[in-house]
PDB file of N, CA and C in Angstrom:
ATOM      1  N   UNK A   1     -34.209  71.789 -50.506  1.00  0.00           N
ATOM      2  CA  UNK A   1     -34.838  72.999 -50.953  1.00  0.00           C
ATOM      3  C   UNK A   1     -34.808  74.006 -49.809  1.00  0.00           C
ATOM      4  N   UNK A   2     -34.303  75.416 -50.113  1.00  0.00           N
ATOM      5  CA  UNK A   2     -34.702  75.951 -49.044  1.00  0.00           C
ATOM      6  C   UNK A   2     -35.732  77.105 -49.415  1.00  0.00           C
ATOM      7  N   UNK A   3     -36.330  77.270 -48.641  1.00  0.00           N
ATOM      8  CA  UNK A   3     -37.526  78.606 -48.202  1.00  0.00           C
ATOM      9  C   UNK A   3     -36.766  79.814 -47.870  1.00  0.00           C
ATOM     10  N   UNK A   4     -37.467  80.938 -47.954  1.00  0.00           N
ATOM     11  CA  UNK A   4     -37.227  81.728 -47.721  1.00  0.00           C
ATOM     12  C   UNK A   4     -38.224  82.920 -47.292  1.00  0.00           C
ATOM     13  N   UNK A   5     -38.002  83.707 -46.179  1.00  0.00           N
ATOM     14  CA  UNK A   5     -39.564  84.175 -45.706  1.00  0.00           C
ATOM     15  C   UNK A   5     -40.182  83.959 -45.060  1.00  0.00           C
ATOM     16  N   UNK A   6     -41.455  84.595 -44.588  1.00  0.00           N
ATOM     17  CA  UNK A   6     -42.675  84.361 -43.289  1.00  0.00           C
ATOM     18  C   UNK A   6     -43.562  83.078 -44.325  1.00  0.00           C
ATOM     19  N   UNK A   7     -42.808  81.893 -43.953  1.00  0.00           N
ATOM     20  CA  UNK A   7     -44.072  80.929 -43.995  1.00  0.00           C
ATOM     21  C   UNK A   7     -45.445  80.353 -43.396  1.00  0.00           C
ATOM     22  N   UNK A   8     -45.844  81.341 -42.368  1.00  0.00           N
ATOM     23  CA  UNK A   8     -47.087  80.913 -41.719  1.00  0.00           C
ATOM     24  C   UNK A   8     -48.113  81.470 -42.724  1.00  0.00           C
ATOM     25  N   UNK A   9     -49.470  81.263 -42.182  1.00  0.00           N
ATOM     26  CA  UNK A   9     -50.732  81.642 -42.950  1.00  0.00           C
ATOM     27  C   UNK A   9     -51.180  82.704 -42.523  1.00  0.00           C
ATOM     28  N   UNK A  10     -50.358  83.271 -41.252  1.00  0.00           N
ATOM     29  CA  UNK A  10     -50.847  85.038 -41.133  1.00  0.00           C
ATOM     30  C   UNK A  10     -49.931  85.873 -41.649  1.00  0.00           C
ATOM     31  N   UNK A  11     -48.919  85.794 -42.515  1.00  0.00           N
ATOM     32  CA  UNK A  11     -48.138  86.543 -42.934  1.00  0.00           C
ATOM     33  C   UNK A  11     -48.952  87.587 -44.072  1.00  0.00           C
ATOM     34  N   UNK A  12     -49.797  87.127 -44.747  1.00  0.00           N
ATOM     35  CA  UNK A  12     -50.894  87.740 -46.054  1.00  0.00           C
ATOM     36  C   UNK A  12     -49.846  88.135 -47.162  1.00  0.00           C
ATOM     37  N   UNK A  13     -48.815  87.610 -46.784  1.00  0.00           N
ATOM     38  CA  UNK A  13     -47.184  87.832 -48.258  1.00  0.00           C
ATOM     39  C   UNK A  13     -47.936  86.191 -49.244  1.00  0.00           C
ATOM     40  N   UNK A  14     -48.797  86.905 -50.432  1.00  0.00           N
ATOM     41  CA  UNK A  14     -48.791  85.099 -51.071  1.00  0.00           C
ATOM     42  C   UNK A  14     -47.786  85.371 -52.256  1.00  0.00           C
ATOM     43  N   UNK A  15     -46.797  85.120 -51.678  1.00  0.00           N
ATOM     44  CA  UNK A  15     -45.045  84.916 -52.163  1.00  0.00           C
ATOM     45  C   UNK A  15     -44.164  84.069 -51.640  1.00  0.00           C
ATOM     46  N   UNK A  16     -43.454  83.205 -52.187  1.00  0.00           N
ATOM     47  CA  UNK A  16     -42.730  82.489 -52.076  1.00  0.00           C
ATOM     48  C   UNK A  16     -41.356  82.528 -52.491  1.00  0.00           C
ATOM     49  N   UNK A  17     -39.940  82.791 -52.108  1.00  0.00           N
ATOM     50  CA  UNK A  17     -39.072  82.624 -52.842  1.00  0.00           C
ATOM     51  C   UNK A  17     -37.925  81.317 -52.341  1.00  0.00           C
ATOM     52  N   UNK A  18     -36.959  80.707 -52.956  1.00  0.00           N
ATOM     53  CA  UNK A  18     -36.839  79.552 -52.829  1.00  0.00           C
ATOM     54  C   UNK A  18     -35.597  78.929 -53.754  1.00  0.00           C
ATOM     55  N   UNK A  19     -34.773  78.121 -53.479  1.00  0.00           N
ATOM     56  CA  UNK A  19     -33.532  77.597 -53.709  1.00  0.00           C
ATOM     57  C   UNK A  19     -33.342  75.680 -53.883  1.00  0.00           C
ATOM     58  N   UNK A  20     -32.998  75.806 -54.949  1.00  0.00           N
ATOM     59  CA  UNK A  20     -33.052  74.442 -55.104  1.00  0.00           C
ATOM     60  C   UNK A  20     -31.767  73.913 -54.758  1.00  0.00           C
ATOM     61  N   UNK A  21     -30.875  73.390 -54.031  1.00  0.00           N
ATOM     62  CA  UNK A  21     -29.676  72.642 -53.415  1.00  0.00           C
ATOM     63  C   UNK A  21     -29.144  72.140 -55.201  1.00  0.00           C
ATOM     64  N   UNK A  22     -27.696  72.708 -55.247  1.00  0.00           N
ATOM     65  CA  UNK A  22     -27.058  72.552 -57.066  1.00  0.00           C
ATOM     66  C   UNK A  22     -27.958  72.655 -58.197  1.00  0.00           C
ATOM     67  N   UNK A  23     -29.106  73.335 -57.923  1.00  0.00           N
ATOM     68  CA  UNK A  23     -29.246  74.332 -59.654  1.00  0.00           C
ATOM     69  C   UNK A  23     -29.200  75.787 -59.002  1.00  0.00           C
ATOM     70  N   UNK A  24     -28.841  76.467 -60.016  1.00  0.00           N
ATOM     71  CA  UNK A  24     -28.911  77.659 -60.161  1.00  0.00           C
ATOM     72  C   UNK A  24     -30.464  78.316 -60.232  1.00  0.00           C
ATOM     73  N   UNK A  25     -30.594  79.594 -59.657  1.00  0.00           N
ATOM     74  CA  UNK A  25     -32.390  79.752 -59.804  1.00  0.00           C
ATOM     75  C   UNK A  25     -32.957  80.063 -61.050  1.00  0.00           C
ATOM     76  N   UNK A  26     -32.068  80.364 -62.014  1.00  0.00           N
ATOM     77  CA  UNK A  26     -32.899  80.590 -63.565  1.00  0.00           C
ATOM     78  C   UNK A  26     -32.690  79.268 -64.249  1.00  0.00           C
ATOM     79  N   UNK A  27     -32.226  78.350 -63.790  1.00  0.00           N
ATOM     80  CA  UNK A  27     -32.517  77.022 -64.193  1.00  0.00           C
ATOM     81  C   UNK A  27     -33.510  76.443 -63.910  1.00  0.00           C
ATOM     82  N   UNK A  28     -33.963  76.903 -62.899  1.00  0.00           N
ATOM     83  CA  UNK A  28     -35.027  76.191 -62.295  1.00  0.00           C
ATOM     84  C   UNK A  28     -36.293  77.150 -62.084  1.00  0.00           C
ATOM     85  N   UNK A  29     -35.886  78.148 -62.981  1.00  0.00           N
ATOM     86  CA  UNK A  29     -37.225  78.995 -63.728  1.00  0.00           C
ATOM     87  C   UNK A  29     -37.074  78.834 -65.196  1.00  0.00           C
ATOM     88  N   UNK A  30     -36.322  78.490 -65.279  1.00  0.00           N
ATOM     89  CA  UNK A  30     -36.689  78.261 -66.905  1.00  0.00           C
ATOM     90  C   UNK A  30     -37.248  76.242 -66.975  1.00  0.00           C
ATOM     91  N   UNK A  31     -37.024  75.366 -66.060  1.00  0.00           N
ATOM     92  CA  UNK A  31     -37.549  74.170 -66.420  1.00  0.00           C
ATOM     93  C   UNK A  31     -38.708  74.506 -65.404  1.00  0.00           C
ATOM     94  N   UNK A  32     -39.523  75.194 -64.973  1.00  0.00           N
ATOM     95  CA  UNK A  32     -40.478  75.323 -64.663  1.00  0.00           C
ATOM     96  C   UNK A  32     -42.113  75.594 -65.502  1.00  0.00           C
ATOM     97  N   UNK A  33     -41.334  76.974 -66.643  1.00  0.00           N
ATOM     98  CA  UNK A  33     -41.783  77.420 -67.349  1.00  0.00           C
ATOM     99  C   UNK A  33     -41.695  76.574 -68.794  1.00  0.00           C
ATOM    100  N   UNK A  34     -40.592  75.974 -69.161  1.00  0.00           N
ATOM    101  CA  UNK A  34     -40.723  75.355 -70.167  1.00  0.00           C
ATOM    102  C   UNK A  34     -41.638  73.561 -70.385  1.00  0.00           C
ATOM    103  N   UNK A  35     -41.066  73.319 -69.056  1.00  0.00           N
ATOM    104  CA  UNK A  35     -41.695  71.643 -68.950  1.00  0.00           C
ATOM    105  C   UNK A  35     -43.122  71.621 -68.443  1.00  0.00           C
ATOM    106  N   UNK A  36     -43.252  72.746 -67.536  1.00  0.00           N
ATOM    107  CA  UNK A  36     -44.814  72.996 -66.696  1.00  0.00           C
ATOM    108  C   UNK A  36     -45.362  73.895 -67.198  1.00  0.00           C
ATOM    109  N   UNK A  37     -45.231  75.006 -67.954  1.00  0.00           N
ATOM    110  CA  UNK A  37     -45.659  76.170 -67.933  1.00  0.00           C
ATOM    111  C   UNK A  37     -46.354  76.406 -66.402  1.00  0.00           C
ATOM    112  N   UNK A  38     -45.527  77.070 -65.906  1.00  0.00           N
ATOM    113  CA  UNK A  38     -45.453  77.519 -64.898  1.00  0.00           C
ATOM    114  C   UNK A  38     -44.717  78.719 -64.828  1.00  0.00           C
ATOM    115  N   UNK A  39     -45.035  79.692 -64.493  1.00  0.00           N
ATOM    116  CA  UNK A  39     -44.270  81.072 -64.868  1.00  0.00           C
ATOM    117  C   UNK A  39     -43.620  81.510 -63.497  1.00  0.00           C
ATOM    118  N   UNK A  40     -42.345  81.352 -63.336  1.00  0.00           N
ATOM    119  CA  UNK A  40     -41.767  82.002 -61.474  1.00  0.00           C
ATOM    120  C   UNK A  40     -40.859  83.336 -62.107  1.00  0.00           C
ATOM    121  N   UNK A  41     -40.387  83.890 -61.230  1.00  0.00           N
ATOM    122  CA  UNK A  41     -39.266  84.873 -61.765  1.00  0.00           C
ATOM    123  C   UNK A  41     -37.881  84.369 -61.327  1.00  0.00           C
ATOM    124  N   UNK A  42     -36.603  84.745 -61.466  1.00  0.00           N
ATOM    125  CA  UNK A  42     -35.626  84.356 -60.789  1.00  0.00           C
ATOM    126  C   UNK A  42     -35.156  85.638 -60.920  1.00  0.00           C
ATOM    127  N   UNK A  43     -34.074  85.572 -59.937  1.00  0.00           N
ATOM    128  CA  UNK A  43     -32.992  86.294 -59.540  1.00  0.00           C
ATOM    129  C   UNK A  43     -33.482  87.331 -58.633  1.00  0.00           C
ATOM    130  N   UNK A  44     -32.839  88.730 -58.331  1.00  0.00           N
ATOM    131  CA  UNK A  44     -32.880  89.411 -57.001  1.00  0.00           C
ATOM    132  C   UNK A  44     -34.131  90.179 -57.136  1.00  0.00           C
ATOM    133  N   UNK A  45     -34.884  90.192 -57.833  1.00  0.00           N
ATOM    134  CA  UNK A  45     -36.110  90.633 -57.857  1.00  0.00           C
ATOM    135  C   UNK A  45     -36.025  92.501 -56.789  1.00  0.00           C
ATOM    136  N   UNK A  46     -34.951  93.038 -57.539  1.00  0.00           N
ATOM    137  CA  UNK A  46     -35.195  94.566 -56.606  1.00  0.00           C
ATOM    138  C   UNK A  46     -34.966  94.490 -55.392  1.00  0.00           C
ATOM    139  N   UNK A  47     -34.436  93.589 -54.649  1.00  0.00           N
ATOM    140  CA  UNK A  47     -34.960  93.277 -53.367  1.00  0.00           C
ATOM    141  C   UNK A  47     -33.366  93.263 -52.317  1.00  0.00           C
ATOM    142  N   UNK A  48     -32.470  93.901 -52.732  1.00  0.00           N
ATOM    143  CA  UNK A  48     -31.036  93.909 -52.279  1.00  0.00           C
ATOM    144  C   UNK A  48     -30.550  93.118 -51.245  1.00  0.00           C
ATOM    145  N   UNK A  49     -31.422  94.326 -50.067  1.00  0.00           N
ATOM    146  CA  UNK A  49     -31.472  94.264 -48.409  1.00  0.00           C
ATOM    147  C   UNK A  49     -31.907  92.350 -48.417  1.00  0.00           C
ATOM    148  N   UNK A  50     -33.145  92.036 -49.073  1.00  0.00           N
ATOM    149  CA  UNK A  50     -33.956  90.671 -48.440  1.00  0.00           C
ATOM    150  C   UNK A  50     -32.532  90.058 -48.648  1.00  0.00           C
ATOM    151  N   UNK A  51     -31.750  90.106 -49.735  1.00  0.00           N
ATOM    152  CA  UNK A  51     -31.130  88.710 -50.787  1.00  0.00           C
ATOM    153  C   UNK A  51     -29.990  89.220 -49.869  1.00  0.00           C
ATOM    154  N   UNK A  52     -29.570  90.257 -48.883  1.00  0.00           N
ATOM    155  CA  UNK A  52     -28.374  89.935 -48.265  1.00  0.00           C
ATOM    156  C   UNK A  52     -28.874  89.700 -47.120  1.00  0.00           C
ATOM    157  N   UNK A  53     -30.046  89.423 -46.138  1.00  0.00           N
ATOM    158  CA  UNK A  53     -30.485  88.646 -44.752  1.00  0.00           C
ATOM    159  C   UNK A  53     -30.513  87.642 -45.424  1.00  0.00           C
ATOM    160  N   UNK A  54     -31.224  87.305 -46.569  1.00  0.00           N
ATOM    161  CA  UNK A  54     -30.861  85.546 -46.871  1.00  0.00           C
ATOM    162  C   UNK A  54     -29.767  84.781 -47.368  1.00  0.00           C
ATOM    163  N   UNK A  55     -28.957  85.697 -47.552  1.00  0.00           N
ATOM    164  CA  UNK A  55     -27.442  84.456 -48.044  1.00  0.00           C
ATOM    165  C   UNK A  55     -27.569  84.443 -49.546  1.00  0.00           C
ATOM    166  N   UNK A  56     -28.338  85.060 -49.827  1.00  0.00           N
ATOM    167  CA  UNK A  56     -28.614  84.718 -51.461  1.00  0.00           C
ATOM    168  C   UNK A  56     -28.210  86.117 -52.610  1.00  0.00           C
ATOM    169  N   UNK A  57     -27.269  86.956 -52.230  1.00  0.00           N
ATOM    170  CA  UNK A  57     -27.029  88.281 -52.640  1.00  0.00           C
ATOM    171  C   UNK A  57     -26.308  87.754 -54.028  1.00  0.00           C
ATOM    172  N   UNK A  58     -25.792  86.649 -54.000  1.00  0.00           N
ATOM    173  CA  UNK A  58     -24.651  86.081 -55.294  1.00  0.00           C
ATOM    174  C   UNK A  58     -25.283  85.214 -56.594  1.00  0.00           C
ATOM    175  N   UNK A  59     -26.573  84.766 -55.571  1.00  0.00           N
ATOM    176  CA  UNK A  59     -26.957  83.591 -56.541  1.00  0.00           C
ATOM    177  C   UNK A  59     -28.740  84.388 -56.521  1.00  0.00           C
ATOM    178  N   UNK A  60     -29.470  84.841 -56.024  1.00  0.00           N
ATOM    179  CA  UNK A  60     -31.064  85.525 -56.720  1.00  0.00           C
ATOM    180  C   UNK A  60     -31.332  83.826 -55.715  1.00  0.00           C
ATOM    181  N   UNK A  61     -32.784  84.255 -56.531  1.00  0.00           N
ATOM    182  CA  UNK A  61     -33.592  82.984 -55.715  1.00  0.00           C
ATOM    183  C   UNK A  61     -34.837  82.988 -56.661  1.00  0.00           C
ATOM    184  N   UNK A  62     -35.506  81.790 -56.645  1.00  0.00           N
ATOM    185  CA  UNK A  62     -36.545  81.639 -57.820  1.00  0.00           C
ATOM    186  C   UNK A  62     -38.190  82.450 -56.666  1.00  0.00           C
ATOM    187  N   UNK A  63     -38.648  83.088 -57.261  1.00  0.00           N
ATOM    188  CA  UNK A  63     -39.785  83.999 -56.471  1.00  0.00           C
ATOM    189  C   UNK A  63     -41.265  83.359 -57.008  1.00  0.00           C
ATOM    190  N   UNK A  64     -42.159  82.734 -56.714  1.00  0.00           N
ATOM    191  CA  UNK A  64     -43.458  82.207 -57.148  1.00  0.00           C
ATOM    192  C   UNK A  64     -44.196  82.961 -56.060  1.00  0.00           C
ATOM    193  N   UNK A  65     -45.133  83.446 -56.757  1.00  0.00           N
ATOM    194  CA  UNK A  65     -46.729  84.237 -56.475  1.00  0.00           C
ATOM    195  C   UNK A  65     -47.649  83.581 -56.550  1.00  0.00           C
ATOM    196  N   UNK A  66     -48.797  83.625 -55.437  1.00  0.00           N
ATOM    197  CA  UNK A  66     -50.140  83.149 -55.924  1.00  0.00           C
ATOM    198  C   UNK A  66     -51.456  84.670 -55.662  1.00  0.00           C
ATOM    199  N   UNK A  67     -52.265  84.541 -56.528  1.00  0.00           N
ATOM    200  CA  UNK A  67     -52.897  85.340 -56.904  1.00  0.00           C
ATOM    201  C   UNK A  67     -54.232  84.602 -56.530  1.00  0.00           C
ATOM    202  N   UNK A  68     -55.678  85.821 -56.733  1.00  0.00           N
ATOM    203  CA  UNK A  68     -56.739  85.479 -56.372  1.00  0.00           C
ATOM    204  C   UNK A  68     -57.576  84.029 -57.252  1.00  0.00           C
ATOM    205  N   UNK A  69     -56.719  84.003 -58.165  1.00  0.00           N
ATOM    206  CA  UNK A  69     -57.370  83.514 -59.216  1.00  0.00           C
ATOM    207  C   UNK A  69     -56.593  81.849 -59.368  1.00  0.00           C
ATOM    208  N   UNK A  70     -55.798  81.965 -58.183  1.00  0.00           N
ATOM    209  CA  UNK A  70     -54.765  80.338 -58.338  1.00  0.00           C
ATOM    210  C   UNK A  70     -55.460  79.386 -57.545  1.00  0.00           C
ATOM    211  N   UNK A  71     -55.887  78.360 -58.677  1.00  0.00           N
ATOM    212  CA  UNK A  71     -56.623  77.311 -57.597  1.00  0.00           C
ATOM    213  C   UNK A  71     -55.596  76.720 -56.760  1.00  0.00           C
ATOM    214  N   UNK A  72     -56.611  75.581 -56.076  1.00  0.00           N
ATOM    215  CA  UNK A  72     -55.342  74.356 -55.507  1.00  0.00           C
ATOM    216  C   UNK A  72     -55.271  73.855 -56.610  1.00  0.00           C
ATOM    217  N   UNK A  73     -55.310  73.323 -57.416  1.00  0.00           N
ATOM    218  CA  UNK A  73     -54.590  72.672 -58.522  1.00  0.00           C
ATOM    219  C   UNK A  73     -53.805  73.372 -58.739  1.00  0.00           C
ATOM    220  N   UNK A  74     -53.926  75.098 -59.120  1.00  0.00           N
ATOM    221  CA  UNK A  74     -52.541  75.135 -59.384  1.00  0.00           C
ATOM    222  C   UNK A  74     -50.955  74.563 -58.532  1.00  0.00           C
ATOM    223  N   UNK A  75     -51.619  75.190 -57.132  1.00  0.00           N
ATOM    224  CA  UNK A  75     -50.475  74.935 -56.435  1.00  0.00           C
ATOM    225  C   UNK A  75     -49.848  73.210 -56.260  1.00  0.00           C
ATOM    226  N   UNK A  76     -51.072  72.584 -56.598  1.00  0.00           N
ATOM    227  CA  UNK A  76     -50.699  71.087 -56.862  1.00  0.00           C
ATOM    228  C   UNK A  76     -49.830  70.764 -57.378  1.00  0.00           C
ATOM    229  N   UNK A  77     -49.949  71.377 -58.896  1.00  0.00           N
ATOM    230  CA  UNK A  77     -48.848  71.297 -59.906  1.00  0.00           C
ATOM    231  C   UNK A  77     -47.637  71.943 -59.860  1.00  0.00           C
ATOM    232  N   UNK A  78     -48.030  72.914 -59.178  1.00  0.00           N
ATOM    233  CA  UNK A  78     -46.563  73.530 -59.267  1.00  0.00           C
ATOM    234  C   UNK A  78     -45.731  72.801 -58.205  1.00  0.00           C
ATOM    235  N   UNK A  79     -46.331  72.136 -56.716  1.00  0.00           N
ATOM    236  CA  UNK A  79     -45.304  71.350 -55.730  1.00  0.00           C
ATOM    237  C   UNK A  79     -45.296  69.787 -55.904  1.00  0.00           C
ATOM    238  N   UNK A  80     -46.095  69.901 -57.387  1.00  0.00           N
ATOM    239  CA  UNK A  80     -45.460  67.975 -58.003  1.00  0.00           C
ATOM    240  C   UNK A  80     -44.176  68.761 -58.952  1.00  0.00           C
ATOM    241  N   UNK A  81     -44.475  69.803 -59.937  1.00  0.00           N
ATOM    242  CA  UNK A  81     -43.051  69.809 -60.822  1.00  0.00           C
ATOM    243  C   UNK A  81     -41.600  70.217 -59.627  1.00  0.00           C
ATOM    244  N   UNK A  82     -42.005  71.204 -58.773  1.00  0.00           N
ATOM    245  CA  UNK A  82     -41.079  71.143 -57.732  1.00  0.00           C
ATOM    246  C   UNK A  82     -40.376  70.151 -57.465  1.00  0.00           C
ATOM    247  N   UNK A  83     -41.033  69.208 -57.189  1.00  0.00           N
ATOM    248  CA  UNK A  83     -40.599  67.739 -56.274  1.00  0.00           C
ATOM    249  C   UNK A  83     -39.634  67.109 -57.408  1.00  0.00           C
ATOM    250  N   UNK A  84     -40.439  66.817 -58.753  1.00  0.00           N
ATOM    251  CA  UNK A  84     -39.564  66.498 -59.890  1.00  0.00           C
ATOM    252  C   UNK A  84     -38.706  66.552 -59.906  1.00  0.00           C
ATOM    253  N   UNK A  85     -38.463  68.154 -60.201  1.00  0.00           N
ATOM    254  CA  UNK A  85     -37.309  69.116 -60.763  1.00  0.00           C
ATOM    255  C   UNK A  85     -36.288  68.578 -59.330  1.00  0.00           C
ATOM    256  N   UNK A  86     -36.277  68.419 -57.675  1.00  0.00           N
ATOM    257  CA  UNK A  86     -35.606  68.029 -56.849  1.00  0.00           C
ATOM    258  C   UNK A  86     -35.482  66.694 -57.039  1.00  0.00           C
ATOM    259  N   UNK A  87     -36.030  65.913 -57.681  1.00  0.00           N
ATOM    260  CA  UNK A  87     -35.572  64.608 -57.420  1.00  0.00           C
ATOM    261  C   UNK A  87     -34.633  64.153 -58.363  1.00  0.00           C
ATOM    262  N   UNK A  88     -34.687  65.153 -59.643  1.00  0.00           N
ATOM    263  CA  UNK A  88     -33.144  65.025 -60.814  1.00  0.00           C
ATOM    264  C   UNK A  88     -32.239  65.400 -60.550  1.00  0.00           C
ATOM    265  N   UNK A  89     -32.056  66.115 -59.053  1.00  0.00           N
ATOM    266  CA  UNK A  89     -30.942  66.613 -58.734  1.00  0.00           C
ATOM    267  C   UNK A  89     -29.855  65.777 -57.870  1.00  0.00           C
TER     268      UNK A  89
END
């Protein structure tokens, strides 16, 4: 899997965007949303400049948000279907 972005806890970006090693990123927003309901966005999200410093100008990247209102459970669930979704690969 790769990351993408200021991953520390002083960055105040609660955004995530992210690449799964052989799926494509709307594959892996659409079995997010369909098997988890889990809602991510895919692809270049407006973002040109980011998706050509990251290598990702051809292929988008799957983008997950957390909001005021996301417990830890959510994020629980969303980095068990993560793990899933990587371990069918």
């Amino acid at each position: 899997m790769l990351l993408y972005g200021a991953h520390d806890q002083q960055s105040g970006v609660p955004v995530i965007s992210f690449n799964i090693d052989g799926l494509p990123a709307e594959e892996v927003a659409y079995a997010l949303d369909s098997a988890y309901d889990i809602a991510v966005r895919s692809g270049l999200h407006c973002a040109s400049q980011a998706h050509r410093i990251t290598g990702t100008e051809k292929v988008g990247a799957v983008r997950v948000s957390f909001g005021h209102h996301t417990t830890v459970d959510d994020v629980s669930c969303f980095l068990e279907a993560v793990a899933e979704i990587v371990a069918r690969v």
